[in-house]
Protein backbone atom coordinates (compact mmCIF):
# COMPACT_ATOMS: atom_id res chain seq x y z
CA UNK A 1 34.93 8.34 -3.98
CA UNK A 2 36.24 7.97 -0.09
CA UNK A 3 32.74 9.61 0.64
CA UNK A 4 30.83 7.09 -1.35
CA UNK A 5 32.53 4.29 0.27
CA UNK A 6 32.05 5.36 3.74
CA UNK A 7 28.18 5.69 3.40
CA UNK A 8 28.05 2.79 1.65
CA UNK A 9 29.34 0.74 4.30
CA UNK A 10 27.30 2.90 6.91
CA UNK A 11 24.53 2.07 4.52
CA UNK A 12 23.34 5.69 4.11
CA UNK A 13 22.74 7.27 1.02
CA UNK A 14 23.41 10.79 -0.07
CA UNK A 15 23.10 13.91 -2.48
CA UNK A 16 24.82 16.61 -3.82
CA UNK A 17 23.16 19.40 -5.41
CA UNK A 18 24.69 21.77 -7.91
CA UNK A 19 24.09 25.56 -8.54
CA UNK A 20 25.75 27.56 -11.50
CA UNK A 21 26.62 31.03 -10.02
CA UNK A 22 26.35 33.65 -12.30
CA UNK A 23 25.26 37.14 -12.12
CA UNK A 24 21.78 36.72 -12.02
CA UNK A 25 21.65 35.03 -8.95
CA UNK A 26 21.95 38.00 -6.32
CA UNK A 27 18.86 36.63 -3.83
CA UNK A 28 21.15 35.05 -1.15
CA UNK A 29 18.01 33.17 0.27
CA UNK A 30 16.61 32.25 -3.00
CA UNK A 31 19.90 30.74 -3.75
CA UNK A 32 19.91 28.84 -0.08
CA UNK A 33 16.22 27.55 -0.45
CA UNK A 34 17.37 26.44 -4.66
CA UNK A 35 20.38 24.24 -2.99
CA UNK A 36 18.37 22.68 -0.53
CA UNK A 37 15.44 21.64 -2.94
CA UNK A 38 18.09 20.38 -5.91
CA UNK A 39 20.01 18.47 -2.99
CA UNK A 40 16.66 17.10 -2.12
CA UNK A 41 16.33 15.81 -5.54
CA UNK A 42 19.66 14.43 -6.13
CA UNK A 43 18.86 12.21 -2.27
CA UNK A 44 16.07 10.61 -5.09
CA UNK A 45 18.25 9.88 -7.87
CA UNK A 46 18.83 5.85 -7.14
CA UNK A 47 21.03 4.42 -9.87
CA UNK A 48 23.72 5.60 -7.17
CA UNK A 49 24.73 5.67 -3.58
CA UNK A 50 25.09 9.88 -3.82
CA UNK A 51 23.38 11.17 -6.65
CA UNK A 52 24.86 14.22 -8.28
CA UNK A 53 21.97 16.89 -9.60
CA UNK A 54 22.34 20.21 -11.40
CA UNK A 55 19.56 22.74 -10.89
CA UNK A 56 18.07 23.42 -14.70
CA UNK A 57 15.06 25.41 -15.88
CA UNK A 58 13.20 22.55 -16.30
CA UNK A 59 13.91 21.42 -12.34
CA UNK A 60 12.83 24.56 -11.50
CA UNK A 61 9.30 24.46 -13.62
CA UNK A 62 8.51 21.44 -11.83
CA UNK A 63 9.24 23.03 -8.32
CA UNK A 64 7.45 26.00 -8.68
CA UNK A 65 4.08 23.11 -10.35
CA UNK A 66 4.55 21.66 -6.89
CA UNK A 67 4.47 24.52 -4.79
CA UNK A 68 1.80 25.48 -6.41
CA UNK A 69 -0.20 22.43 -6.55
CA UNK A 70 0.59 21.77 -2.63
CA UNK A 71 -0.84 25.19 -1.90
CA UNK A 72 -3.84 24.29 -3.40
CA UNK A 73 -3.95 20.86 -1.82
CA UNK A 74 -3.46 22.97 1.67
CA UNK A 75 -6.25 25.38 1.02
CA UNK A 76 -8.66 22.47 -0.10
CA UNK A 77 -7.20 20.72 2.82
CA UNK A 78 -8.80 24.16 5.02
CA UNK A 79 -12.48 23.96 3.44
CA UNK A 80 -11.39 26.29 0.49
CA UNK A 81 -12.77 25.65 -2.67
CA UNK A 82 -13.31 21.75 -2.21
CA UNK A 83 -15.11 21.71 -5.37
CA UNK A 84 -11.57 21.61 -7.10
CA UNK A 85 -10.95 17.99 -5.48
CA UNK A 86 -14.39 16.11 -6.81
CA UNK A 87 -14.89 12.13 -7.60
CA UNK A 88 -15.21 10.24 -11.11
CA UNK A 89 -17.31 6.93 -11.09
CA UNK A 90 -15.76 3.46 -13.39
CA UNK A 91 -18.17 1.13 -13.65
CA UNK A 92 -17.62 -2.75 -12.25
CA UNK A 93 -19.28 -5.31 -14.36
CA UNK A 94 -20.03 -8.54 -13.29
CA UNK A 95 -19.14 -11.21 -15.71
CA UNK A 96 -21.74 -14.00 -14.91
CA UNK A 97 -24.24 -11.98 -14.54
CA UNK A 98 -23.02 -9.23 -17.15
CA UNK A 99 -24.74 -6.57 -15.11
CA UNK A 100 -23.11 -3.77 -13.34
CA UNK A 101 -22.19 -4.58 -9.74
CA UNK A 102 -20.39 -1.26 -8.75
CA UNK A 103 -18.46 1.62 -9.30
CA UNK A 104 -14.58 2.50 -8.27
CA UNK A 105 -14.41 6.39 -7.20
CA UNK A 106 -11.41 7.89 -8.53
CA UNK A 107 -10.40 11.17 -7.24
CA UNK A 108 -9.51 14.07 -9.70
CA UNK A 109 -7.53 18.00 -9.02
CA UNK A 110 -8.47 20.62 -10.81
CA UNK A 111 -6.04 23.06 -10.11
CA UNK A 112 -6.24 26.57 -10.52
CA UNK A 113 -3.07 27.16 -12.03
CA UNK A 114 -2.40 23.73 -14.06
CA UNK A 115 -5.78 22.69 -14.76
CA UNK A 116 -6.30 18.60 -14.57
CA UNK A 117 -3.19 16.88 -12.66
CA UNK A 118 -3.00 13.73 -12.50
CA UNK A 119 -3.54 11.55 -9.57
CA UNK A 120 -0.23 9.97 -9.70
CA UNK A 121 0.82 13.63 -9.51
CA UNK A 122 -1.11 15.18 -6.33
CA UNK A 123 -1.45 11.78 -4.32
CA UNK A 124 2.33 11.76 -3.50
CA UNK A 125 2.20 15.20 -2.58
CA UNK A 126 -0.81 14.77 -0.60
CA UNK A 127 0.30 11.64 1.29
CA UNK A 128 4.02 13.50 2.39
CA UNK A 129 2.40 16.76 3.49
CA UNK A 130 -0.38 14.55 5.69
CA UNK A 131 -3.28 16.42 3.78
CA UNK A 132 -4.11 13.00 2.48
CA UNK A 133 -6.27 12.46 5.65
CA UNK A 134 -8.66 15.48 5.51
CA UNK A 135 -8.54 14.90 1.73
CA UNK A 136 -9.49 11.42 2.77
CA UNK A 137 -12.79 12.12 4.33
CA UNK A 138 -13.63 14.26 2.12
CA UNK A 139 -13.30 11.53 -0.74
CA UNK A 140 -15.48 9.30 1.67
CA UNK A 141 -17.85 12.17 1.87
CA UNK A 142 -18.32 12.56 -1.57
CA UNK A 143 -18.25 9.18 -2.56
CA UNK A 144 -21.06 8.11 0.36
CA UNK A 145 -23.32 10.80 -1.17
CA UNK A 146 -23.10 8.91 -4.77
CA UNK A 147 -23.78 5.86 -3.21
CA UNK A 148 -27.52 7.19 -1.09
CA UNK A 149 -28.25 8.64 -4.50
CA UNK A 150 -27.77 5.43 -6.34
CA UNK A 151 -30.03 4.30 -4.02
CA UNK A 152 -32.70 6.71 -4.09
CA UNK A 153 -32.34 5.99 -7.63
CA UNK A 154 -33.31 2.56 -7.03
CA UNK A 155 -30.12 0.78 -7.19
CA UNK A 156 -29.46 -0.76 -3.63
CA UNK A 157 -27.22 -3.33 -4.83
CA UNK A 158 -24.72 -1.09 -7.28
CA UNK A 159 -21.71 -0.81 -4.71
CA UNK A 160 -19.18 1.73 -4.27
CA UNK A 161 -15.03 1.01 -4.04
CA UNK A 162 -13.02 4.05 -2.01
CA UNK A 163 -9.17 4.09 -2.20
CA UNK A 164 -7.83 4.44 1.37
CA UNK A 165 -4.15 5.57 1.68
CA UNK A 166 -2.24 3.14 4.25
CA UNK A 167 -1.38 6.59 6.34
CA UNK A 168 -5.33 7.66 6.93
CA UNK A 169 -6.43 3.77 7.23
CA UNK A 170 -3.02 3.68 10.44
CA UNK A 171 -4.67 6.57 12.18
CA UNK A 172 -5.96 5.50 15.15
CA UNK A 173 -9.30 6.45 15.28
CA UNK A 174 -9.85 5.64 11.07
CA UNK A 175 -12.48 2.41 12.30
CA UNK A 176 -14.73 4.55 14.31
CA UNK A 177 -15.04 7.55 12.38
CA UNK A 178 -15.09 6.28 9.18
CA UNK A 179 -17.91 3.72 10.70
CA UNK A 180 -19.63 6.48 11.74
CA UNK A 181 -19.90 8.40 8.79
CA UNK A 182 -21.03 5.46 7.05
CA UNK A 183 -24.11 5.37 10.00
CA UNK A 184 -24.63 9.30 9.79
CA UNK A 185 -25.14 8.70 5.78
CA UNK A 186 -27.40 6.19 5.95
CA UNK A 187 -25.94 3.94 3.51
CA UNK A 188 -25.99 0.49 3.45
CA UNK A 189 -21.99 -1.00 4.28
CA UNK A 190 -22.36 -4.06 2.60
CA UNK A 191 -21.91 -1.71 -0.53
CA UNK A 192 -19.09 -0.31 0.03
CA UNK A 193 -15.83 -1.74 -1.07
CA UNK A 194 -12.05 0.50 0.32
CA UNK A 195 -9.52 -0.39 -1.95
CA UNK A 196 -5.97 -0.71 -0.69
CA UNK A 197 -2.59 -1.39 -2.90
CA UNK A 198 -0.67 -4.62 -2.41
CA UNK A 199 2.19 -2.89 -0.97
CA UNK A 200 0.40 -1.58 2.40
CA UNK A 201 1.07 -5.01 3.45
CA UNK A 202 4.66 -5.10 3.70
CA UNK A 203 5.01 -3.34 6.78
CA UNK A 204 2.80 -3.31 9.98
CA UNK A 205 1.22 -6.16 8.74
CA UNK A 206 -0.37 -7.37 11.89
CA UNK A 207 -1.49 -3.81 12.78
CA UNK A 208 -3.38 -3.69 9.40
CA UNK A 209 -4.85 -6.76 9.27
CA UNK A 210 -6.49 -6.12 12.76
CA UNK A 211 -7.90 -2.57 11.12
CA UNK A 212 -9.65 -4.50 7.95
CA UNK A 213 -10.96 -7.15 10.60
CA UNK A 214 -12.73 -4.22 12.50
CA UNK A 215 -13.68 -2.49 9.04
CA UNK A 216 -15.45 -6.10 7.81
CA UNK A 217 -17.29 -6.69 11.39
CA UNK A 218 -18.68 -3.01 10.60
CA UNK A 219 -19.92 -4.79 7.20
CA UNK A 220 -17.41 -3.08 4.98
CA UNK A 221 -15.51 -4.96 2.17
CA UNK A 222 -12.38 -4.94 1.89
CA UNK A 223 -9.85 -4.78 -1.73
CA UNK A 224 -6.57 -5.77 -2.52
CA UNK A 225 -5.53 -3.37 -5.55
CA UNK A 226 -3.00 -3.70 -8.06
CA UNK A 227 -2.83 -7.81 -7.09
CA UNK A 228 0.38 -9.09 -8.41
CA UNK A 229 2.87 -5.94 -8.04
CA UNK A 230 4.11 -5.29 -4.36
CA UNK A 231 3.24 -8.25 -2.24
CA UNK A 232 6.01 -10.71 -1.66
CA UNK A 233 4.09 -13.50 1.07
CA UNK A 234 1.60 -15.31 -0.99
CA UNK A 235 2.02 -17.88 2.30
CA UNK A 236 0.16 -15.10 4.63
CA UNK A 237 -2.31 -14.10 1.83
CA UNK A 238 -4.61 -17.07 3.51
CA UNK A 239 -4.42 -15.04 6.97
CA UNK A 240 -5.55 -11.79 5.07
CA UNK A 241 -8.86 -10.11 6.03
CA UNK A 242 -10.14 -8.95 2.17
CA UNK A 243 -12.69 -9.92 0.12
CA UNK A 244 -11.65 -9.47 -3.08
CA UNK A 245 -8.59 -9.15 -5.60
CA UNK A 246 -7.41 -6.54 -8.29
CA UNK A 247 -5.45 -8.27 -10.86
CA UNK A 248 -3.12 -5.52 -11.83
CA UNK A 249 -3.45 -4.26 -15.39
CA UNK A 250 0.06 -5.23 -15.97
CA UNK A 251 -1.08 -8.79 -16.16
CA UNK A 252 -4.33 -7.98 -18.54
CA UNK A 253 -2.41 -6.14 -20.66
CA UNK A 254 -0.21 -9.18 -21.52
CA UNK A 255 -3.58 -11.04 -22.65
CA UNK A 256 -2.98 -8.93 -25.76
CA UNK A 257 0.44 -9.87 -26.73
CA UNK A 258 1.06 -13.55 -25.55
CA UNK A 259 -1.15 -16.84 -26.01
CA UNK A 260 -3.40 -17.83 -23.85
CA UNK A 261 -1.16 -20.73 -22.49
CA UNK A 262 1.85 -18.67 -21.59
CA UNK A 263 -0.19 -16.18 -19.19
CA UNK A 264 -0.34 -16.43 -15.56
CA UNK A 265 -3.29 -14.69 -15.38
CA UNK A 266 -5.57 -17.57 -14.89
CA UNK A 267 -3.46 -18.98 -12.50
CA UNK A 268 -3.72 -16.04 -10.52
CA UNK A 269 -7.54 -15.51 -11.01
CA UNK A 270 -8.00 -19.51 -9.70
CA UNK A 271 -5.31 -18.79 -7.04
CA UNK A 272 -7.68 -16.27 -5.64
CA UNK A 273 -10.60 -18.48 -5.85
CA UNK A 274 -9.40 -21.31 -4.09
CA UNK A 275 -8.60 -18.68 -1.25
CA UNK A 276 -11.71 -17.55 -0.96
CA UNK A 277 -11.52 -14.04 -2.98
CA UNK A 278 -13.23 -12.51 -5.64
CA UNK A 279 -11.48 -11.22 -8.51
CA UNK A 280 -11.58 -8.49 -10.06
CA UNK A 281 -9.76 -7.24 -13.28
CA UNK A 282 -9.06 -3.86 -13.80
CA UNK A 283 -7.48 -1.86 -16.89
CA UNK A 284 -9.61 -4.04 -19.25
CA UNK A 285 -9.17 -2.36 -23.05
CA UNK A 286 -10.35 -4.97 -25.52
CA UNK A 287 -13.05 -7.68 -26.25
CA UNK A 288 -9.70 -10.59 -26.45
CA UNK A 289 -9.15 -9.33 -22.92
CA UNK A 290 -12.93 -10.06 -22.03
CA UNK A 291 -13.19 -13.37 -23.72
CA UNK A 292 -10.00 -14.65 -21.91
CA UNK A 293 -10.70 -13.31 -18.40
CA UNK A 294 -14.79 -14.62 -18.75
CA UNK A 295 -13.27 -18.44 -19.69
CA UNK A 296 -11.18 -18.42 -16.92
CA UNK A 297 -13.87 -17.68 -14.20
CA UNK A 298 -12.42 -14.10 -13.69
CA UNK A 299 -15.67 -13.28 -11.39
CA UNK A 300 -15.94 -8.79 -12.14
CA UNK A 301 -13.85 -6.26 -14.59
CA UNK A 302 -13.45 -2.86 -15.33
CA UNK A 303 -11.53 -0.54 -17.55
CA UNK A 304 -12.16 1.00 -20.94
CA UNK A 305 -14.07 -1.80 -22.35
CA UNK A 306 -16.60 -0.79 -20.01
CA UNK A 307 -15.79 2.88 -19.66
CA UNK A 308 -13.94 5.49 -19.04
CA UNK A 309 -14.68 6.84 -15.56
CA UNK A 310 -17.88 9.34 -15.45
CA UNK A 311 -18.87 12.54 -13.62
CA UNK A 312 -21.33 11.69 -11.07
CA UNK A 313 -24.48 12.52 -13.27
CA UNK A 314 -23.09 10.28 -16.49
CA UNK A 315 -22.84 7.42 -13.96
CA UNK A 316 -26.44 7.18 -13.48
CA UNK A 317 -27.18 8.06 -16.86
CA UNK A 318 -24.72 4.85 -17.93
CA UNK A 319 -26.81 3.07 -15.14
CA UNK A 320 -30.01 3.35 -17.03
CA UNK A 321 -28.56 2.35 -20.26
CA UNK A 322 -27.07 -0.76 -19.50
CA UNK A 323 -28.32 -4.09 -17.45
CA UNK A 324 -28.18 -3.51 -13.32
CA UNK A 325 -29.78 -4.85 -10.41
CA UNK A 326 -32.65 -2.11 -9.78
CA UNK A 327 -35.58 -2.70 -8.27
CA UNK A 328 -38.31 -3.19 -10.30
């Protein structure tokens, strides 16, 4: 308790990891590198100042899923077997126009070992190790080629939105390479949207706002994901250099479960508007959701309504089934 108060005033958390000796534990080094790794976890446990965490099999399982799974991420991060990191394609609908306007990529891992993992999984991983940045380009890679082949499929104004971690967009030569791979594929840069979440903005907000102002004189767009959920200064969202908004599906999932008059969601949506943004709702499930969103101006959506996101070859397949802006 003495402990607890001390780095409480000093303002410093803490962890204590636990290991139940027993004969089976003979490795002296195993037992080191266990302590280390459980302490690590109980640092993350926040309902208290010094968390207090017992190594279990099920810690363990997860330790040796993320050793593994960083492994991977390091050898993909090397040129090996890239083909295990590859790109799924949502489709954007507009809603005046009720044509398809773009697609988000969406990275997916298949790993060796686990099979699928989830994004919310390997991103983290990716982002403290640093691989996130040559994982980065090749995301932009991948999802530049999509976007030449939409248009040597005849679909010049279908866009493409890239998520850009905040620690590859902070790098300081991010603006000229990544506007140089946009020259070297020959793509157009109006049609290409990055996506970045709210919260990039809390911190080195000046610094950032600079990069998207170099990123939209290259002609690149610029998204705000997951609007609503990690931004606290609506009075500097004026100043911002983006051109559109992400309601986060938070918000459009409410739509289903409250009446129309007790959501915010159209205050949001004409919030946006009157600052000059488009808006765009994402995580859109049902036709209510759709009604709601198209009376209240909501200018683009996407989610399941639309579709689930689609392997590179079912995205132009969708293309030709449904109403788009090709060239006739």
């Amino acid at each position: 308790y003495d402990l607890e108060a001390l780095l409480a005033i000093e303002r410093i958390g803490g962890g204590i990891g636990v290991i139940e000796l027993n004969n089976e534990l003979t490795d002296v080094h195993q037992l080191q590198k266990n302590l280390i790794i459980i302490s690590e976890e109980a640092t993350n446990i926040s309902n208290n100042d010094i968390g207090i965490c017992f190594f279990s099999e099920e810690i363990q399982t997860r330790i040796i899923r993320k050793e593994a799974v960083t492994r991977e991420l390091t050898q993909i991060a090397n040129g090996e077997r890239v083909d295990r990191l590859f790109l799924q394609y949502q489709p954007i609908i507009d809603l005046q126009s009720n044509q398809i306007s773009g697609f988000e990529a969406l990275v997916r891992l298949n790993s060796d070992s686990f099979g699928r993992i989830p994004p919310l999984e390997f991103i983290p991983i990716a982002e403290k190790t640093k691989f996130i940045i040559p994982l980065g380009y090749h995301i932009i890679h991948q999802a530049l080629q999509f976007l030449k082949k939409l248009r040597e499929y005849g679909y010049p104004d279908v866009a493409v939105s890239i998520n850009i971690s905040a620690i590859q967009l902070l790098k300081a030569d991010f603006v000229p390479n990544f506007c140089k791979i946009v020259e070297e594929s020959k793509v157009d840069p109006e049609s290409i949207v990055l996506e970045l979440t709210e919260s990039i903005f809390a911190s080195n907000y000046q610094e950032i706002n600079q990069i998207l102002r170099e990123l939209q004189e290259c002609g690149i767009k610029i998204a705000i994901d997951d609007f609503g959920t990690g931004y606290s200064s609506l009075a500097r969202e004026r100043e911002l250099n983006v051109n559109c908004m992400k309601i986060d599906k938070a918000f459009i999932d409410k739509l289903m479960v409250l009446e129309w008059d007790k959501t915010i969601t159209g205050d949001i949506i004409s919030m946006g508007h009157k600052l000059g943004h488009c808006i765009l709702a994402e995580g859109v499930e049902h036709d209510k959701q759709r009604r709601y969103l198209q009376t209240h101006g909501c200018d683009k959506i996407q989610g399941y309504l639309i579709s689930k996101p689609l392997d590179e070859s079912a995205a132009i397949e969708f293309l030709a089934k449904h109403p788009h802006g090709q060239e006739n």
